[in-house]
N, C-alpha and C. Protein backbone atom coordinates (compact mmCIF):
# COMPACT_ATOMS: atom_id res chain seq x y z
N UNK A 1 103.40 45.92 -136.37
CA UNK A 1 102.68 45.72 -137.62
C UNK A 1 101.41 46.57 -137.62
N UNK A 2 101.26 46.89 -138.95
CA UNK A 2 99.87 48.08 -138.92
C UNK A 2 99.06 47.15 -139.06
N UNK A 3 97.58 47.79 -139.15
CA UNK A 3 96.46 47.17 -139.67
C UNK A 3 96.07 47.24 -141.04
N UNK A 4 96.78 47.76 -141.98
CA UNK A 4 96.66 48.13 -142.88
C UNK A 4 97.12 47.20 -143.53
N UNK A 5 98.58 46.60 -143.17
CA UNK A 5 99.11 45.19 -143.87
C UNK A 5 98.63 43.76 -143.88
N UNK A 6 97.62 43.96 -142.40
CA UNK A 6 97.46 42.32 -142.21
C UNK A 6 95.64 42.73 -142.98
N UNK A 7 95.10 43.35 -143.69
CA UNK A 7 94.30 43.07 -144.32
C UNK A 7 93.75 42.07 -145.18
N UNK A 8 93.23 41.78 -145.86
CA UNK A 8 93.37 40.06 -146.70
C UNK A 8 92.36 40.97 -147.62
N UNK A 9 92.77 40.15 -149.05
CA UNK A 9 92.81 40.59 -150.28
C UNK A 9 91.80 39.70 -150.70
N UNK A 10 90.68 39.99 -151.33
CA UNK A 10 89.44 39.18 -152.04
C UNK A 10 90.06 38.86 -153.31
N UNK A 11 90.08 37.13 -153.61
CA UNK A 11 90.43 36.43 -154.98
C UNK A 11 89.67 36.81 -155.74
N UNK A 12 89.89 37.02 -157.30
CA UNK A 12 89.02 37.17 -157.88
C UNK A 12 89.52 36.20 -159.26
N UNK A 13 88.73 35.34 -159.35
CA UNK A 13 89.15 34.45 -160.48
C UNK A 13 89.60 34.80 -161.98
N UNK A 14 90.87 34.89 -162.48
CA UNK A 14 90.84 35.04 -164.12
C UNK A 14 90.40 33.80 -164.98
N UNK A 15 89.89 33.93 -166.12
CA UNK A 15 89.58 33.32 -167.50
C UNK A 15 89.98 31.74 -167.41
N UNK A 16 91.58 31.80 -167.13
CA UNK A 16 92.19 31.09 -167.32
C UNK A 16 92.60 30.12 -166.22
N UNK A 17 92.37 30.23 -164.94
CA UNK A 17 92.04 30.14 -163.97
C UNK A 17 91.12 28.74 -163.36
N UNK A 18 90.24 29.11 -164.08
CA UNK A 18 88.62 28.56 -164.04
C UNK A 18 88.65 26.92 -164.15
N UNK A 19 88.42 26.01 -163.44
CA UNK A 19 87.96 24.53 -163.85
C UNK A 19 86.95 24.59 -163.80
N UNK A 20 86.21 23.88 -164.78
CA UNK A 20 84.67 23.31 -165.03
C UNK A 20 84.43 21.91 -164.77
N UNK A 21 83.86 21.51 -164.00
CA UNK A 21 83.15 20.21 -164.25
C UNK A 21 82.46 19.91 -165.03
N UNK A 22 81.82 18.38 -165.12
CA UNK A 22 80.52 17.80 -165.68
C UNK A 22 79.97 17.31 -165.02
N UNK A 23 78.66 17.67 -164.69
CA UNK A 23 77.79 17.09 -163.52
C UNK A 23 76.56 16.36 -164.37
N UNK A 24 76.12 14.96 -164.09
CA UNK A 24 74.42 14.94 -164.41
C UNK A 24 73.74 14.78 -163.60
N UNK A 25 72.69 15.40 -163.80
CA UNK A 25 71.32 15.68 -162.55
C UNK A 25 70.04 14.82 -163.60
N UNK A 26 69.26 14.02 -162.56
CA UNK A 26 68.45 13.15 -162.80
C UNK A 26 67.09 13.78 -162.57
N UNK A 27 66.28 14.04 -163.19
CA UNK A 27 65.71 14.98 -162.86
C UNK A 27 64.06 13.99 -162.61
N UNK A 28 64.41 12.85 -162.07
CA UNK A 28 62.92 11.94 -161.86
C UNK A 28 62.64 12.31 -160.85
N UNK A 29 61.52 12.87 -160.90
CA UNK A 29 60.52 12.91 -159.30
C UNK A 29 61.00 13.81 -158.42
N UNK A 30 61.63 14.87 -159.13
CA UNK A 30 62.15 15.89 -158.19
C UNK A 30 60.84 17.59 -158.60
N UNK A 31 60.75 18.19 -157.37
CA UNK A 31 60.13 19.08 -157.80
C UNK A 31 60.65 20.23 -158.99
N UNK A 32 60.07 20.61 -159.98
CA UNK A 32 61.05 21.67 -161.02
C UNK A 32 61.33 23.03 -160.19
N UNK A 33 60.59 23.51 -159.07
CA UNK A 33 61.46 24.85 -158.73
C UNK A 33 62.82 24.57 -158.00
N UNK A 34 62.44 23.26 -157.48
CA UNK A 34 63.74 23.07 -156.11
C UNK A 34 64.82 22.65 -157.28
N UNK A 35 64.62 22.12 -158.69
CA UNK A 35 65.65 21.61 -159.48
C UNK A 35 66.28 22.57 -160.23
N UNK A 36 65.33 23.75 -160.38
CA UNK A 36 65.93 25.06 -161.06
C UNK A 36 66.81 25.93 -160.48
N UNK A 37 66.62 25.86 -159.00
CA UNK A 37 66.80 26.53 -158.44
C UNK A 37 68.81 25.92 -158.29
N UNK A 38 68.46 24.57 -157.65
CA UNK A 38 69.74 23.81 -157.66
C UNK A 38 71.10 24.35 -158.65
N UNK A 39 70.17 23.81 -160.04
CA UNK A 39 70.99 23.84 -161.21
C UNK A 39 71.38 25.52 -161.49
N UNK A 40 70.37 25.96 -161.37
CA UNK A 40 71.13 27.65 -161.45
C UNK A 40 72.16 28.06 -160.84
N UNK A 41 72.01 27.75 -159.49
CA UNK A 41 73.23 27.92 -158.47
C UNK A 41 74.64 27.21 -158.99
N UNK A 42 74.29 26.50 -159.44
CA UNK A 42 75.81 25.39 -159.91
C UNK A 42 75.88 25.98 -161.14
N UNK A 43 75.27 26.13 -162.33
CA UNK A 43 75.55 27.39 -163.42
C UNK A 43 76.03 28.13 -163.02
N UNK A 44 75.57 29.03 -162.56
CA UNK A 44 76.37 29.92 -161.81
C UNK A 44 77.86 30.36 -161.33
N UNK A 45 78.37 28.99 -160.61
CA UNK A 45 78.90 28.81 -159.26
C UNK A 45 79.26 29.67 -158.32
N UNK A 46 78.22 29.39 -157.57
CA UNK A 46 77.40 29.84 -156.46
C UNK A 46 78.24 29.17 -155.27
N UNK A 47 78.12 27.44 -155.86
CA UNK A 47 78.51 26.95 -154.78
C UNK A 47 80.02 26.78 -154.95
N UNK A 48 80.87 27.04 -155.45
CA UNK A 48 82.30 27.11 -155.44
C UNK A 48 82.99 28.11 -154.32
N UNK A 49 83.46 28.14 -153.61
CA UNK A 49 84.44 29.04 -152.70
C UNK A 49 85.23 30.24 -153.44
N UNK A 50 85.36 29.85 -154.61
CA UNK A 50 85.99 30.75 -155.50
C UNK A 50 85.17 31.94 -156.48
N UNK A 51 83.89 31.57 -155.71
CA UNK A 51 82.66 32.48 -157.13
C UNK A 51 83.53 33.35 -157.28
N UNK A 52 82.97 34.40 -158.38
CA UNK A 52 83.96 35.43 -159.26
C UNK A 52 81.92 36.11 -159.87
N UNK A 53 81.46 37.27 -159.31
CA UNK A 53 80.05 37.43 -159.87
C UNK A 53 80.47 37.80 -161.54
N UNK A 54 81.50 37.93 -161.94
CA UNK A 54 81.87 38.95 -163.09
C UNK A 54 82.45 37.46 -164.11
N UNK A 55 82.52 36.63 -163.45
CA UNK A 55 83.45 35.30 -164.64
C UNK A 55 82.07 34.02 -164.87
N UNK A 56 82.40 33.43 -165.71
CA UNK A 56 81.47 32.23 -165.77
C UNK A 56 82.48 31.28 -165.27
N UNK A 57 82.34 31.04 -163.66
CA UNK A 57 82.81 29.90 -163.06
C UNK A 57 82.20 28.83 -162.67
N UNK A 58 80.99 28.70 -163.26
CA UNK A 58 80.09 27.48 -163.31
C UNK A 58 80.48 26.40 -163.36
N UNK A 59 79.92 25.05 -163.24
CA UNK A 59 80.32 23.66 -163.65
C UNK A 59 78.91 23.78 -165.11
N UNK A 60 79.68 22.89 -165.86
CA UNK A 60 78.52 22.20 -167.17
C UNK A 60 77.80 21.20 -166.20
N UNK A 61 76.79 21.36 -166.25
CA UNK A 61 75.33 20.47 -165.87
C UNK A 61 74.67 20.11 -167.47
N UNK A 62 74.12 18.57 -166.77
CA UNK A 62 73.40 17.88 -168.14
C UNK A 62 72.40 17.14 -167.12
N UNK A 63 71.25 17.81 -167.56
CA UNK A 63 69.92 17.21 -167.05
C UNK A 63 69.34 16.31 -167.45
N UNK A 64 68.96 14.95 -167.44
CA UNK A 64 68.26 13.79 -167.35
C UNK A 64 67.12 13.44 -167.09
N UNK A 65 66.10 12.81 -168.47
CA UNK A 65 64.76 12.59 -167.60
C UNK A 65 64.09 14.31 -167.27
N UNK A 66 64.28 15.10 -168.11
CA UNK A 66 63.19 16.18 -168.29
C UNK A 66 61.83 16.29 -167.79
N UNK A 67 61.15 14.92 -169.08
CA UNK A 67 59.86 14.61 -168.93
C UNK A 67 59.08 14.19 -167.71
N UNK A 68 59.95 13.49 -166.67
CA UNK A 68 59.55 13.05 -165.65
C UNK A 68 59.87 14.18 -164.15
N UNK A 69 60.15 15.35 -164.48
CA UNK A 69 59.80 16.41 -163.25
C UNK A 69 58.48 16.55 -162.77
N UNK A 70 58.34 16.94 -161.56
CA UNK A 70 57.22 16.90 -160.56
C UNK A 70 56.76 18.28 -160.35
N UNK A 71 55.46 18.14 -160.82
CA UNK A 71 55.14 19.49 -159.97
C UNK A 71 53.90 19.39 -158.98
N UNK A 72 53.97 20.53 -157.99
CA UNK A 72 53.10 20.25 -156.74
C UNK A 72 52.01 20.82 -156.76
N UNK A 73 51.05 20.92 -156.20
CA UNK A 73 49.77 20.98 -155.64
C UNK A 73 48.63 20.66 -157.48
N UNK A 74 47.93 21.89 -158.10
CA UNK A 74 47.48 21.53 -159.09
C UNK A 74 48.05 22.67 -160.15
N UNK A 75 49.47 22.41 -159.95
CA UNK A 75 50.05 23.40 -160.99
C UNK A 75 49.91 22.83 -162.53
N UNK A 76 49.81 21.59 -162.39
CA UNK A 76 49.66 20.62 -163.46
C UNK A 76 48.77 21.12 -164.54
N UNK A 77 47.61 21.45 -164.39
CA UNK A 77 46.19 22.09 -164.75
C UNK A 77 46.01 23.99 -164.82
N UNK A 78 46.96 24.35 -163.31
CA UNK A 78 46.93 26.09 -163.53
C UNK A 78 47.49 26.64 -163.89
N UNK A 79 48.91 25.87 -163.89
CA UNK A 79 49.88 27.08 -164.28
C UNK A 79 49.95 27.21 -166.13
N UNK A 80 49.95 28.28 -166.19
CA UNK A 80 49.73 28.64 -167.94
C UNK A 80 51.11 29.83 -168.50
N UNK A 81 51.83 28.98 -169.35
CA UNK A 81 52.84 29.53 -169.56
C UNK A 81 52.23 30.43 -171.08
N UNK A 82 52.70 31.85 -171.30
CA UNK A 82 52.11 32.46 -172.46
C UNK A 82 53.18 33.11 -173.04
N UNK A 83 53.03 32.97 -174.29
CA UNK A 83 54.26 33.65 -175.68
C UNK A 83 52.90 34.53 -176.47
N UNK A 84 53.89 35.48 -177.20
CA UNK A 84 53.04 36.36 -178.05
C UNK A 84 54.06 35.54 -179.86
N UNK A 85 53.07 36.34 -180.59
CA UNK A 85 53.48 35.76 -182.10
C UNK A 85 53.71 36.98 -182.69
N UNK A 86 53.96 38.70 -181.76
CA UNK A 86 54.35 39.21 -182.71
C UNK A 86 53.31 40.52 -183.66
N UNK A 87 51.96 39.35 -183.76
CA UNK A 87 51.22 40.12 -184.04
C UNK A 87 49.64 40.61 -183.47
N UNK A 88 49.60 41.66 -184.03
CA UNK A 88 48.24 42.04 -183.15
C UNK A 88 46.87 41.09 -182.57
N UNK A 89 46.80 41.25 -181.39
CA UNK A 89 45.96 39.78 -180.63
C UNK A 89 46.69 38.08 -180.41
N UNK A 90 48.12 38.27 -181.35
CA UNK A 90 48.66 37.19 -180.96
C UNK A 90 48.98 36.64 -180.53
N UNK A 91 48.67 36.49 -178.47
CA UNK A 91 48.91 36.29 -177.75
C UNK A 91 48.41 34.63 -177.40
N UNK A 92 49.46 33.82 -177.20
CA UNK A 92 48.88 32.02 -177.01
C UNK A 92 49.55 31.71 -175.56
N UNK A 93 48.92 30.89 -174.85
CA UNK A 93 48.76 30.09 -173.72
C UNK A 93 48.40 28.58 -174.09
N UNK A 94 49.98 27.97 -172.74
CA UNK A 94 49.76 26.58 -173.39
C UNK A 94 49.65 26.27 -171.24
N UNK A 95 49.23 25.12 -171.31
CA UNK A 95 49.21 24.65 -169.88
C UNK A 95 50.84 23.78 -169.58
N UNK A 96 51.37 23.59 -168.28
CA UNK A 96 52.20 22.91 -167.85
C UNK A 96 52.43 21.39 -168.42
N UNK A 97 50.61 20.84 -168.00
CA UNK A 97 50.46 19.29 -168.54
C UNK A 97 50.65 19.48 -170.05
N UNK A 98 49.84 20.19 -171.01
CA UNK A 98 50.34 20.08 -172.47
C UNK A 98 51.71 20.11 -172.54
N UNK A 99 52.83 20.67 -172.05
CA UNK A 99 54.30 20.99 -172.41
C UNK A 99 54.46 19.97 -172.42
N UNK A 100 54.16 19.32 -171.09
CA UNK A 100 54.95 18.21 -170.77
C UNK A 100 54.76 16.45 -171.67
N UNK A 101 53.25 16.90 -172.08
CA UNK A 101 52.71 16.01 -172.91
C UNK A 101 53.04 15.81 -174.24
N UNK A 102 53.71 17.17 -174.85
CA UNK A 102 54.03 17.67 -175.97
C UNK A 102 55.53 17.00 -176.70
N UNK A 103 55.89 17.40 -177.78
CA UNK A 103 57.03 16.79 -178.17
C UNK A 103 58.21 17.89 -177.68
N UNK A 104 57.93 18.73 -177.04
CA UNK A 104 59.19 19.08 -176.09
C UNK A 104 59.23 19.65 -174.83
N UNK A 105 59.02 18.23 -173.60
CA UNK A 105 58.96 18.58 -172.63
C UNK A 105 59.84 19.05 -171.81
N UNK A 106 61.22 18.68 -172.53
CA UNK A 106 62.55 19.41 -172.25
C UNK A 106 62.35 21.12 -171.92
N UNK A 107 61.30 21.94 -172.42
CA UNK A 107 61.25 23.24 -172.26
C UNK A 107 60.88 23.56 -171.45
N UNK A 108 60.40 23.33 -170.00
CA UNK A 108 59.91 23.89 -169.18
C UNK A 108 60.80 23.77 -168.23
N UNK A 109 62.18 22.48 -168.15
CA UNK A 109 63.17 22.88 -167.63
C UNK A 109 64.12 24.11 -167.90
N UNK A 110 63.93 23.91 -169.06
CA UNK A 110 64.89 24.85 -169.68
C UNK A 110 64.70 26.41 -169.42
N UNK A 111 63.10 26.55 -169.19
CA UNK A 111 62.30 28.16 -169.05
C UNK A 111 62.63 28.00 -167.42
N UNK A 112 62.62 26.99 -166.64
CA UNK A 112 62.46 27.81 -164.90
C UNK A 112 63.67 27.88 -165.19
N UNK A 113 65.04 27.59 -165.21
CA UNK A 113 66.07 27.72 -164.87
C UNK A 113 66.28 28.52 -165.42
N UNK A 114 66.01 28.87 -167.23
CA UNK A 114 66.47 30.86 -167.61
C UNK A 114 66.39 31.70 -167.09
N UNK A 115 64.67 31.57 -166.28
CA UNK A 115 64.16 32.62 -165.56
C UNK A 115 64.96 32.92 -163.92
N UNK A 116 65.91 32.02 -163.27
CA UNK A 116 66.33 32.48 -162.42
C UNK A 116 68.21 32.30 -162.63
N UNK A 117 68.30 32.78 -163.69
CA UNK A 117 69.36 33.38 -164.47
C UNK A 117 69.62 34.78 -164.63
N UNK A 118 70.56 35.54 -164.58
CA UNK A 118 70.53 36.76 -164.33
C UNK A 118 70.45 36.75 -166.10
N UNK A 119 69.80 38.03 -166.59
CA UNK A 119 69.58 38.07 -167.84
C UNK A 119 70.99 39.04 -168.65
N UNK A 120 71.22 39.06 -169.54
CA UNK A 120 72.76 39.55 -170.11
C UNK A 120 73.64 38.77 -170.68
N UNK A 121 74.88 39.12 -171.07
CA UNK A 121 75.59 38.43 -171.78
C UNK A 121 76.48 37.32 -171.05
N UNK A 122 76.10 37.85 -169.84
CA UNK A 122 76.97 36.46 -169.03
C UNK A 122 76.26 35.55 -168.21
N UNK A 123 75.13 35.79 -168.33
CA UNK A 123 73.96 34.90 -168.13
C UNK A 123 73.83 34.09 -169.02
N UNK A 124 73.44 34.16 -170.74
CA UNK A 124 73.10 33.66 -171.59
C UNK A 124 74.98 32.68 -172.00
N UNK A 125 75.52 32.95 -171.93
CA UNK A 125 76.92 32.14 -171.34
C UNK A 125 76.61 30.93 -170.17
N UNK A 126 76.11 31.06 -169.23
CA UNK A 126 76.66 30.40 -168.27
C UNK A 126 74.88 29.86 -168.44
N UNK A 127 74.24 30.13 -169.21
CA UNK A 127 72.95 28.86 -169.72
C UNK A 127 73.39 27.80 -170.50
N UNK A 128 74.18 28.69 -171.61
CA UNK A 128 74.21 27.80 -172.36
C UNK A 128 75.46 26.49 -171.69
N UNK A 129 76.17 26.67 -170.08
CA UNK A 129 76.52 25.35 -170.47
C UNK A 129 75.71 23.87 -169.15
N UNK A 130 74.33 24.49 -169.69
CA UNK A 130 73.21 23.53 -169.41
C UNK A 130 72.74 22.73 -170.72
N UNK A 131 72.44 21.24 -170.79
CA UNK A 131 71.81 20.72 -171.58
C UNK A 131 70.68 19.87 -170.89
N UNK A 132 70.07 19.72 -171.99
CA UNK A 132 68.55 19.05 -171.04
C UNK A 132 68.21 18.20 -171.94
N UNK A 133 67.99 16.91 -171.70
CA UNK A 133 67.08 15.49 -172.62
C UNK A 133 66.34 14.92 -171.74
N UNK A 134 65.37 14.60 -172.66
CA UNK A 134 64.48 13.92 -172.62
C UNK A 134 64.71 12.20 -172.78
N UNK A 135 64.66 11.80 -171.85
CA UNK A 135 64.83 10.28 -171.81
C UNK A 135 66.03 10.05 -170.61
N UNK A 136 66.93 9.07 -170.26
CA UNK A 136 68.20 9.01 -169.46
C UNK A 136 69.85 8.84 -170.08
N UNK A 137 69.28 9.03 -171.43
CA UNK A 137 71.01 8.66 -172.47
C UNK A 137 71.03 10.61 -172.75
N UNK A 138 72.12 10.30 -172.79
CA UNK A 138 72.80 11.71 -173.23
C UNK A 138 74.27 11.32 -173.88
N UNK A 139 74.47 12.23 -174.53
CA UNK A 139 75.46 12.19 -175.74
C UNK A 139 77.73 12.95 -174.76
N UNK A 140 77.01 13.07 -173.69
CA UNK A 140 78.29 13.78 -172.91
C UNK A 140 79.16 12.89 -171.81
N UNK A 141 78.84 11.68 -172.49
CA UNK A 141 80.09 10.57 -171.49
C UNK A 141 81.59 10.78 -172.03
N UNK A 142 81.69 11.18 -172.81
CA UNK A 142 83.53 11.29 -173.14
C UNK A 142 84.10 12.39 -172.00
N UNK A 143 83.27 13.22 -171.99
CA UNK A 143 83.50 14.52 -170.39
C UNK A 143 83.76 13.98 -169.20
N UNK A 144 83.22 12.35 -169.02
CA UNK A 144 82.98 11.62 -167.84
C UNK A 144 82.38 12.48 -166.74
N UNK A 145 81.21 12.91 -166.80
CA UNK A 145 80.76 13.49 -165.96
C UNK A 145 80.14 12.94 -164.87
N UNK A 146 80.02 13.38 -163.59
CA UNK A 146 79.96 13.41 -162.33
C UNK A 146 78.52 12.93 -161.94
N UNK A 147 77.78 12.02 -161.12
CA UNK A 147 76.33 12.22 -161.52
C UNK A 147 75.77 13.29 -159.69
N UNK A 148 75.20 14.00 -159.95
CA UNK A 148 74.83 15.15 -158.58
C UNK A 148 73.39 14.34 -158.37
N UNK A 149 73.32 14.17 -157.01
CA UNK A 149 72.04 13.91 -156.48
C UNK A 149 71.43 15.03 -155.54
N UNK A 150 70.44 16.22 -156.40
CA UNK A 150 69.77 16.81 -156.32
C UNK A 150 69.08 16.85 -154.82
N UNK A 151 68.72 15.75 -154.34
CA UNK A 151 67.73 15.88 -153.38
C UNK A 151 68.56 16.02 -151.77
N UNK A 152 70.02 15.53 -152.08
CA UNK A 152 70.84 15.76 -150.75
C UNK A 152 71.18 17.15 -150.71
N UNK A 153 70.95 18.21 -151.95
CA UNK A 153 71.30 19.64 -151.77
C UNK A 153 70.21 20.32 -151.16
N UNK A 154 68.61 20.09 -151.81
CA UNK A 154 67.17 21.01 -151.25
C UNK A 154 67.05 19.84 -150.02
């Protein structure tokens, strides 16, 4: 036998192929980078044996309890997230604590985990099958989804 035959062939997942889960992640009292970081990877799937970098073989994640993420040292107070409006000098800065204080604290999950999203058309795919609420009810029990405990992965 050559060496040429007993080579082994890298899977590469088709379309059709693909199972998705439903996972929910609880997002109380967990730090937001270690939770972004988590949930990206499973967007992704990262952690599947089967990744495919070119397919969206992700599981759907539904995040829980938004409002109640943790952040460490006095990021609470420093960290300053900034958007422009577009127009000249229109540059605004809001703090971490305002977001979170605000009527949508859901967004600052939603911004760490974009940001360690590869950016493109199959990025913005495999975001969108993240959802994030505010409170512990969510609207995705007919999926019967899975609940992931975050803190046995970081």
């Amino acid at each position: 036998m050559t060496t040429s035959k007993i080579l082994k062939q890298t899977k590469s997942l088709a379309k059709e192929n693909i199972n998705k889960n439903w996972l929910v992640v609880d997002a109380e009292n967990i730090v937001l980078g270690r939770l972004a970081s988590a949930v990206s990877k499973i967007l992704r799937g990262k952690h599947k044996p089967s990744y495919t970098p070119h397919a969206d073989c992700g599981d759907n994640v539904v995040i829980v309890n938004a409002e109640k993420v943790k952040l460490t040292g006095n990021k609470l107070e420093d960290k300053v997230y900034y958007r422009h409006t577009g127009y000249p000098g229109g540059i605004k800065s809001i703090t971490a604590k305002k977001v979170l204080e605000g009527k949508n604290p859901d967004r600052l999950v939603r911004l760490a985990v974009k940001r360690m999203i590869p950016s493109g058309p199959l990025g913005r795919k495999q975001l969108s099958n993240m959802k994030v609420y505010v409170g512990s009810n969510h609207p995705h029990e007919a999926q019967n989804p899975k609940s992931l405990n975050i803190k046995e992965l970081i």
